[in-house]
PDB file of N, CA and C in Angstrom:
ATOM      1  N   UNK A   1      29.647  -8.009   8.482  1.00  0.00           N
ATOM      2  CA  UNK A   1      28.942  -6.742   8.581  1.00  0.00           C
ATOM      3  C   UNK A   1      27.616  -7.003   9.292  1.00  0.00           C
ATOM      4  N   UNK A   2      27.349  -6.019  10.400  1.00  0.00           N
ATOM      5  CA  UNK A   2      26.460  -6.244  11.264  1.00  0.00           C
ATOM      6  C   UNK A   2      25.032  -6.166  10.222  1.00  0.00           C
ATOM      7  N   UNK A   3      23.830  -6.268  10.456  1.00  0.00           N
ATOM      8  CA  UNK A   3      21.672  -6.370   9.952  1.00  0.00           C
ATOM      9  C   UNK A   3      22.294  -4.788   9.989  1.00  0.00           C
ATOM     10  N   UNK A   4      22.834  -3.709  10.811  1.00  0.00           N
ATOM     11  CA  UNK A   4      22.556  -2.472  10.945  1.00  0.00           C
ATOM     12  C   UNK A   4      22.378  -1.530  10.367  1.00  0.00           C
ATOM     13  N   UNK A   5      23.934  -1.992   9.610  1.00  0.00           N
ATOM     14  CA  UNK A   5      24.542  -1.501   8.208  1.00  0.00           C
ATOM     15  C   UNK A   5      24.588  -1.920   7.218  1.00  0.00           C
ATOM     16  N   UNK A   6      23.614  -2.980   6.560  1.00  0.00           N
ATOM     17  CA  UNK A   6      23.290  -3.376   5.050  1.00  0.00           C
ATOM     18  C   UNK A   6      22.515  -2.559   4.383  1.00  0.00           C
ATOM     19  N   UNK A   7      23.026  -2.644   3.128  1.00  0.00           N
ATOM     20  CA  UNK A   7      22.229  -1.646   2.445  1.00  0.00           C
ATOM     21  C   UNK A   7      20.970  -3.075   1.492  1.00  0.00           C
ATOM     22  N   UNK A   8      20.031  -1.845   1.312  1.00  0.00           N
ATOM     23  CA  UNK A   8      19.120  -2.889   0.075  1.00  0.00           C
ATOM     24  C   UNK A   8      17.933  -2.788   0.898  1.00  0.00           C
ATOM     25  N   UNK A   9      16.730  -2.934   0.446  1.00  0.00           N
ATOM     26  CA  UNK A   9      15.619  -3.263   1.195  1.00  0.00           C
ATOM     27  C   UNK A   9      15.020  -3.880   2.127  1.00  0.00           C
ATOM     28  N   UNK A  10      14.756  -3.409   3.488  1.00  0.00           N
ATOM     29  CA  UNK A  10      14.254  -3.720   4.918  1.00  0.00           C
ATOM     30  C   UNK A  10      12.870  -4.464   4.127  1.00  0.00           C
ATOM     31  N   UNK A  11      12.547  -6.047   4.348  1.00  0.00           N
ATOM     32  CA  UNK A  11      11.229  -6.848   4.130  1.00  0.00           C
ATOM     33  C   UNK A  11      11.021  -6.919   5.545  1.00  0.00           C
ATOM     34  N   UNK A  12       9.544  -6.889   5.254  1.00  0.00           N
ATOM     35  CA  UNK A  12       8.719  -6.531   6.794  1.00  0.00           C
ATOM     36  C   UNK A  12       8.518  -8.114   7.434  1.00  0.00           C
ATOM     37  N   UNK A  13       8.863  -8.289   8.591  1.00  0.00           N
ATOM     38  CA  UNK A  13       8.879  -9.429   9.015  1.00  0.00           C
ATOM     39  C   UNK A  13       7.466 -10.430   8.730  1.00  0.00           C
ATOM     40  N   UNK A  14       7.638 -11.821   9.075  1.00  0.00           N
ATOM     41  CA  UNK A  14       6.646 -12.583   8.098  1.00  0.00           C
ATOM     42  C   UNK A  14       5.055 -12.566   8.803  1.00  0.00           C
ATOM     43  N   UNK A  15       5.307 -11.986  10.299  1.00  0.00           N
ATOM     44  CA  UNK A  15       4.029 -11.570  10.853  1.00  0.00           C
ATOM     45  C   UNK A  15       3.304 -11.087  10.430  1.00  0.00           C
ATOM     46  N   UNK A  16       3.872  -9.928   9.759  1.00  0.00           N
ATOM     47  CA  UNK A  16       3.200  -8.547   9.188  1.00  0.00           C
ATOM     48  C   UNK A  16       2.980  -8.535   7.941  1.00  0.00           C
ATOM     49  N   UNK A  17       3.617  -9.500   6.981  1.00  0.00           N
ATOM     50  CA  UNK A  17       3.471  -9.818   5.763  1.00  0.00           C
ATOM     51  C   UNK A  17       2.083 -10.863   5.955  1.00  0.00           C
ATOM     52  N   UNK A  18       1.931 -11.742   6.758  1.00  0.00           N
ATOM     53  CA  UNK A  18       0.556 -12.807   7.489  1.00  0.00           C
ATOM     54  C   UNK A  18      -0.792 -11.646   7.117  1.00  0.00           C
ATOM     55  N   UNK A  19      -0.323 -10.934   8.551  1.00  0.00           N
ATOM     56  CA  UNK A  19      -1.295 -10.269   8.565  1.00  0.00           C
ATOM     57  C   UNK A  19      -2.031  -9.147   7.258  1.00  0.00           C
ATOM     58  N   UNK A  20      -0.830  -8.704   6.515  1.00  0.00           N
ATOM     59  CA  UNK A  20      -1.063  -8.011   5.523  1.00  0.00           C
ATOM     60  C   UNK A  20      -2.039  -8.506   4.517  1.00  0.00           C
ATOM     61  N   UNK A  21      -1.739 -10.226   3.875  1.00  0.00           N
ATOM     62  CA  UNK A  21      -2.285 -10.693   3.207  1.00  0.00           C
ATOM     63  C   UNK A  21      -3.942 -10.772   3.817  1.00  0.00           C
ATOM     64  N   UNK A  22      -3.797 -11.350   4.833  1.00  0.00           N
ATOM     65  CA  UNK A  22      -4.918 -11.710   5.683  1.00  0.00           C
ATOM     66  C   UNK A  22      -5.882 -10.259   5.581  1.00  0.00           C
ATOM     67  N   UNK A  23      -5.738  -9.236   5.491  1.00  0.00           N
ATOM     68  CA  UNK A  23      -6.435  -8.056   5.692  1.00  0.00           C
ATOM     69  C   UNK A  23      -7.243  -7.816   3.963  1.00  0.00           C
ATOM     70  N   UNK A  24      -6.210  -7.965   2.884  1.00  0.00           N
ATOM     71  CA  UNK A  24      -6.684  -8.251   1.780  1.00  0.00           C
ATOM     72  C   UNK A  24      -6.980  -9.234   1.010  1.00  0.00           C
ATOM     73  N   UNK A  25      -7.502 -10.549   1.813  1.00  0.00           N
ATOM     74  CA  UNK A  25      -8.756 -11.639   1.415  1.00  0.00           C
ATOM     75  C   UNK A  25      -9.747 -10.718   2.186  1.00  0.00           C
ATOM     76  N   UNK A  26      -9.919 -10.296   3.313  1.00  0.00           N
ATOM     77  CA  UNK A  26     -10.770  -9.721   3.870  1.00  0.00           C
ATOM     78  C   UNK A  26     -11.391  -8.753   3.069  1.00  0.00           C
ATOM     79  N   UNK A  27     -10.713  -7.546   2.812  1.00  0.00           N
ATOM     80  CA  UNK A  27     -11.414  -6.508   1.847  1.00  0.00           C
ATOM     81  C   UNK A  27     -12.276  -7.216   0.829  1.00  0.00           C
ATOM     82  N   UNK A  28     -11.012  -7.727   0.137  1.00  0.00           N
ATOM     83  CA  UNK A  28     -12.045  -8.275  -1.268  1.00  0.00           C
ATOM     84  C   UNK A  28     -13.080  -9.169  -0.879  1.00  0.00           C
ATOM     85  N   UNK A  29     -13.239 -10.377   0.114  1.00  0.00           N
ATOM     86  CA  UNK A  29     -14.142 -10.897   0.197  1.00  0.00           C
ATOM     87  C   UNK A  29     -15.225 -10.177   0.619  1.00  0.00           C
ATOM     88  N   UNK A  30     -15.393  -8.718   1.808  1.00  0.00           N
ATOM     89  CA  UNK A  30     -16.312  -7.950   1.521  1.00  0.00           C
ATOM     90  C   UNK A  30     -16.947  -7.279   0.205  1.00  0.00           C
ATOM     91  N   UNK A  31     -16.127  -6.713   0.147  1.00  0.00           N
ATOM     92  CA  UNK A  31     -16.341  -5.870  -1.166  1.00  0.00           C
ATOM     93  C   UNK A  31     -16.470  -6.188  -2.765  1.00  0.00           C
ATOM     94  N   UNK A  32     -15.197  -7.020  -3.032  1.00  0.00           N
ATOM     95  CA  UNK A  32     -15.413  -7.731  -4.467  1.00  0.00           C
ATOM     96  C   UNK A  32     -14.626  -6.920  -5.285  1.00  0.00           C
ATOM     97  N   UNK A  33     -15.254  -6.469  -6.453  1.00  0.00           N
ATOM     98  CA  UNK A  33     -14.466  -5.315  -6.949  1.00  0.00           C
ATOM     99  C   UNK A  33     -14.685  -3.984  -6.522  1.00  0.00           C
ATOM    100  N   UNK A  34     -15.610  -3.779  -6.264  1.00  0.00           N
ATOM    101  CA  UNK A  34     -15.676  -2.229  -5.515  1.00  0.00           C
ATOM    102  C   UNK A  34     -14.450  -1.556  -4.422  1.00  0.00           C
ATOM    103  N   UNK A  35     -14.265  -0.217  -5.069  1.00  0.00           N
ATOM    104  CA  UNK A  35     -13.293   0.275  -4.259  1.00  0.00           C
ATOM    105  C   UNK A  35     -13.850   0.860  -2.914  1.00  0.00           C
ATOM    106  N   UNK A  36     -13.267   0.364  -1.753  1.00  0.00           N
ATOM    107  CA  UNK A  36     -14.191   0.681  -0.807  1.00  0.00           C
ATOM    108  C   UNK A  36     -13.849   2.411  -0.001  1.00  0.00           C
ATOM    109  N   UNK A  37     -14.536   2.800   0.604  1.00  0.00           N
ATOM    110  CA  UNK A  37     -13.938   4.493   0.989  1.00  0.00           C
ATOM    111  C   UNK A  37     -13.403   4.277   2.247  1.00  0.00           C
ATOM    112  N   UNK A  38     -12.501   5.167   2.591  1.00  0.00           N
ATOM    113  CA  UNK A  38     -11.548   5.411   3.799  1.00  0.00           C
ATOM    114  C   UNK A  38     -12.684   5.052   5.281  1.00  0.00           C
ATOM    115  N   UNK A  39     -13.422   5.548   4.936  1.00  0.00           N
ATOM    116  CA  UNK A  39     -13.986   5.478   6.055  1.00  0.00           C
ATOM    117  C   UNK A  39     -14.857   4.224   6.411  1.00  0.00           C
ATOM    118  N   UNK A  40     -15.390   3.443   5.132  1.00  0.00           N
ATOM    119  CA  UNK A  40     -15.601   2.169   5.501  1.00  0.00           C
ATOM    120  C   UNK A  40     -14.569   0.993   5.806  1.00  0.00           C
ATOM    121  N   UNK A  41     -13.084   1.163   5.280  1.00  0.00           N
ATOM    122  CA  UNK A  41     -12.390   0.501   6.341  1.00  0.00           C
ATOM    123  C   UNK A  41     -11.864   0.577   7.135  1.00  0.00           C
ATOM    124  N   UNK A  42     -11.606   2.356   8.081  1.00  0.00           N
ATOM    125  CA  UNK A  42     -11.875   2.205   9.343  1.00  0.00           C
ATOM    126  C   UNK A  42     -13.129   1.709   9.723  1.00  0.00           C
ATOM    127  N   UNK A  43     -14.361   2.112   9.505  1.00  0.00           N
ATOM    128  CA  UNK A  43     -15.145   0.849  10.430  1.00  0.00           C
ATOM    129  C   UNK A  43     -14.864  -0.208  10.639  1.00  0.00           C
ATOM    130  N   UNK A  44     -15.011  -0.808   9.631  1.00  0.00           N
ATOM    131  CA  UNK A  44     -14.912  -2.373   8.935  1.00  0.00           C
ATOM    132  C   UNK A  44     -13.812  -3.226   9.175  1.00  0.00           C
ATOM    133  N   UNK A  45     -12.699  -2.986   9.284  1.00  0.00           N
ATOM    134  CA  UNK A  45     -11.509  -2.921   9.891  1.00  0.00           C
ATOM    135  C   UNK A  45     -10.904  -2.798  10.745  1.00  0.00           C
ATOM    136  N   UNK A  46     -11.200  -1.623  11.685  1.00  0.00           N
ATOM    137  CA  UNK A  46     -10.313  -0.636  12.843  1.00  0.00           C
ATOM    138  C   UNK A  46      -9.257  -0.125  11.934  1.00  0.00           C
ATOM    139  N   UNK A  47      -8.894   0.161  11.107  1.00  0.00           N
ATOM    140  CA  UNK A  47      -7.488   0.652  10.542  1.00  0.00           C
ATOM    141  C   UNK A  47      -7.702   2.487  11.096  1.00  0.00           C
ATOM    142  N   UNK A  48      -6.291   2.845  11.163  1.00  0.00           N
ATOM    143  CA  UNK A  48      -6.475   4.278  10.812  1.00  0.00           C
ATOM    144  C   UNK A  48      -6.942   4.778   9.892  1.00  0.00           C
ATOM    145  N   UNK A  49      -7.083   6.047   9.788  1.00  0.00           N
ATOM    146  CA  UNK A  49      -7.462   7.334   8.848  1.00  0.00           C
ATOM    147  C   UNK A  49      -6.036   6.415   7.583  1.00  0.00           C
ATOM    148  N   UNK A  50      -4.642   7.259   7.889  1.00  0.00           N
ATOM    149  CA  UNK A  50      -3.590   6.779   7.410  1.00  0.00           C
ATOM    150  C   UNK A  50      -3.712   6.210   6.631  1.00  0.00           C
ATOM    151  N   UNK A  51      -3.679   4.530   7.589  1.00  0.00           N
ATOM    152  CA  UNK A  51      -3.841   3.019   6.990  1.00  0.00           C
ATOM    153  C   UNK A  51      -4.891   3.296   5.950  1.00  0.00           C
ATOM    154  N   UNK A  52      -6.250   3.783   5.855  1.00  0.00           N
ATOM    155  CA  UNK A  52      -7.345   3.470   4.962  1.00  0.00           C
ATOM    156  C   UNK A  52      -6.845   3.956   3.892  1.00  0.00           C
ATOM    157  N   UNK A  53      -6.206   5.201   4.022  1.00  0.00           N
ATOM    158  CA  UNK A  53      -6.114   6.351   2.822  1.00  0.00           C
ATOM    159  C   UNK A  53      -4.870   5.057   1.935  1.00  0.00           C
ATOM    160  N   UNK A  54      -4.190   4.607   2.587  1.00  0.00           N
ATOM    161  CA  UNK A  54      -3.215   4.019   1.736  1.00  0.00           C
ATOM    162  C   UNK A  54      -3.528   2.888   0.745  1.00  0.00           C
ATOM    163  N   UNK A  55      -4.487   2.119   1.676  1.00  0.00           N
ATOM    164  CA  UNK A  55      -5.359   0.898   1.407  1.00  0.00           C
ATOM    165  C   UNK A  55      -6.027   1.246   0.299  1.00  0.00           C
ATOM    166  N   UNK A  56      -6.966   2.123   0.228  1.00  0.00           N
ATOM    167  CA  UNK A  56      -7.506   2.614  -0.501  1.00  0.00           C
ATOM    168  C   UNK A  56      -6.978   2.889  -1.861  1.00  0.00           C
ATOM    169  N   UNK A  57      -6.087   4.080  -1.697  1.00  0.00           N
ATOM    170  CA  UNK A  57      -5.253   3.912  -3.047  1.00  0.00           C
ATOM    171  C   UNK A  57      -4.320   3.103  -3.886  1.00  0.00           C
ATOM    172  N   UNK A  58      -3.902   2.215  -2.723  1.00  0.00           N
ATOM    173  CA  UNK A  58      -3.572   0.953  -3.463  1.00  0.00           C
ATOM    174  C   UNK A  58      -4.680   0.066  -4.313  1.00  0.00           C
ATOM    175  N   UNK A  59      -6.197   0.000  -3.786  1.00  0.00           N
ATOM    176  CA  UNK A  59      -6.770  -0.727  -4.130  1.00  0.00           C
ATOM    177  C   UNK A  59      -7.399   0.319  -5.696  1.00  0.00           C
ATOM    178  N   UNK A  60      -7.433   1.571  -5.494  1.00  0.00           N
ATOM    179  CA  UNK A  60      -7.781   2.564  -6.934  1.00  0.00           C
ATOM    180  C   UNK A  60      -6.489   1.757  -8.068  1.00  0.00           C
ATOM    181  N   UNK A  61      -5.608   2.049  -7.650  1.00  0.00           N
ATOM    182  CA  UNK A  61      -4.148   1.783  -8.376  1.00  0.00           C
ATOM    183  C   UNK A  61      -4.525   0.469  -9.164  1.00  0.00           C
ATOM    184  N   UNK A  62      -4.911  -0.568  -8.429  1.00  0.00           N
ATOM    185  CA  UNK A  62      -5.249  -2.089  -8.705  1.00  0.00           C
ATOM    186  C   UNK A  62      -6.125  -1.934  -9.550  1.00  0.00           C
ATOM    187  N   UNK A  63      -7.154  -1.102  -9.436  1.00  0.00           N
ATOM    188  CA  UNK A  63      -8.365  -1.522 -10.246  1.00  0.00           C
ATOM    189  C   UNK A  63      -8.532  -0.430 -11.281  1.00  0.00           C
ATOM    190  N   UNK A  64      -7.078   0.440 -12.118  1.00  0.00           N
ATOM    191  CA  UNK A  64      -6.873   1.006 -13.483  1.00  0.00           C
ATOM    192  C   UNK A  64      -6.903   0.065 -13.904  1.00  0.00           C
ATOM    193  N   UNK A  65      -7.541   0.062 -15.380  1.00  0.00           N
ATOM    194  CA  UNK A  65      -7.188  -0.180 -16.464  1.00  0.00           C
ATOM    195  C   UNK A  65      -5.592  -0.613 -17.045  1.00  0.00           C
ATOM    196  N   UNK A  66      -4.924  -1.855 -17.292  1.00  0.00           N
ATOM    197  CA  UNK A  66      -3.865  -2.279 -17.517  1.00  0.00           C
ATOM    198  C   UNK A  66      -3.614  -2.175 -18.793  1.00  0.00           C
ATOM    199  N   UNK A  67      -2.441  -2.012 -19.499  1.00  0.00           N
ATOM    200  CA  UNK A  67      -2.653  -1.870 -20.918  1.00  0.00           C
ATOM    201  C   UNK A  67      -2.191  -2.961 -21.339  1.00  0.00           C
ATOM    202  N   UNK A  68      -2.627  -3.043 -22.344  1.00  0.00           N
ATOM    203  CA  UNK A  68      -2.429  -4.272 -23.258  1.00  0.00           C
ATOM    204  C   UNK A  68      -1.446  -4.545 -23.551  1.00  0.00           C
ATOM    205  N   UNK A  69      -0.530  -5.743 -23.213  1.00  0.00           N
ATOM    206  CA  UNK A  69       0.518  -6.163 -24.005  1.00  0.00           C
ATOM    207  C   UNK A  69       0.869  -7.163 -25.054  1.00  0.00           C
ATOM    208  N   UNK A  70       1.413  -7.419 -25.806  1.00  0.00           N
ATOM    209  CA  UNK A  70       1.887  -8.056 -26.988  1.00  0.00           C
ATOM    210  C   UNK A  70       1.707  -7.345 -28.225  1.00  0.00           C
ATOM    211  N   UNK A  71       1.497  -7.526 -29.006  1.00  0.00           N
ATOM    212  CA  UNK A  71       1.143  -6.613 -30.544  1.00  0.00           C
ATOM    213  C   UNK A  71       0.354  -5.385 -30.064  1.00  0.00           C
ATOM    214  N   UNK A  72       0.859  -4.684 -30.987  1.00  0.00           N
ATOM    215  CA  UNK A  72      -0.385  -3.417 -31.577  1.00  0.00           C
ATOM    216  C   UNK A  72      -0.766  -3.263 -32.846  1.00  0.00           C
TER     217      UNK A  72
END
């Protein structure tokens, strides 16, 4: 069966996975814990509008509150 027609999840080639990581040592080593705003990583960055908004809420997402596991 041909790459065309498999089913299951497309992983983004290892360039883009490079670069991905590489973009978030960057953030955090700016920033730290602070969530940074859309528009400071288009500056800071070049990313799109898009790209930031996503970045961004991934990085809100990251920095909830986790709940506690083992006993209650």
């Amino acid at each position: 069966m041909s790459a065309r027609y498999r089913s299951g999840p497309k992983l983004p080639s290892p360039s883009s996975q490079h670069q991905g990581i590489t973009v978030a040592i960057r953030v955090v080593r700016k920033y730290g814990t602070r969530v940074p705003t859309t528009d400071e990583l288009c500056r800071d960055f070049g990313m799109s509008r898009a790209t930031a908004y996503r970045w961004a809420a991934a990085l809100r997402d990251d920095h909830q509150p986790q709940p506690r596991q083992g006993r209650s």
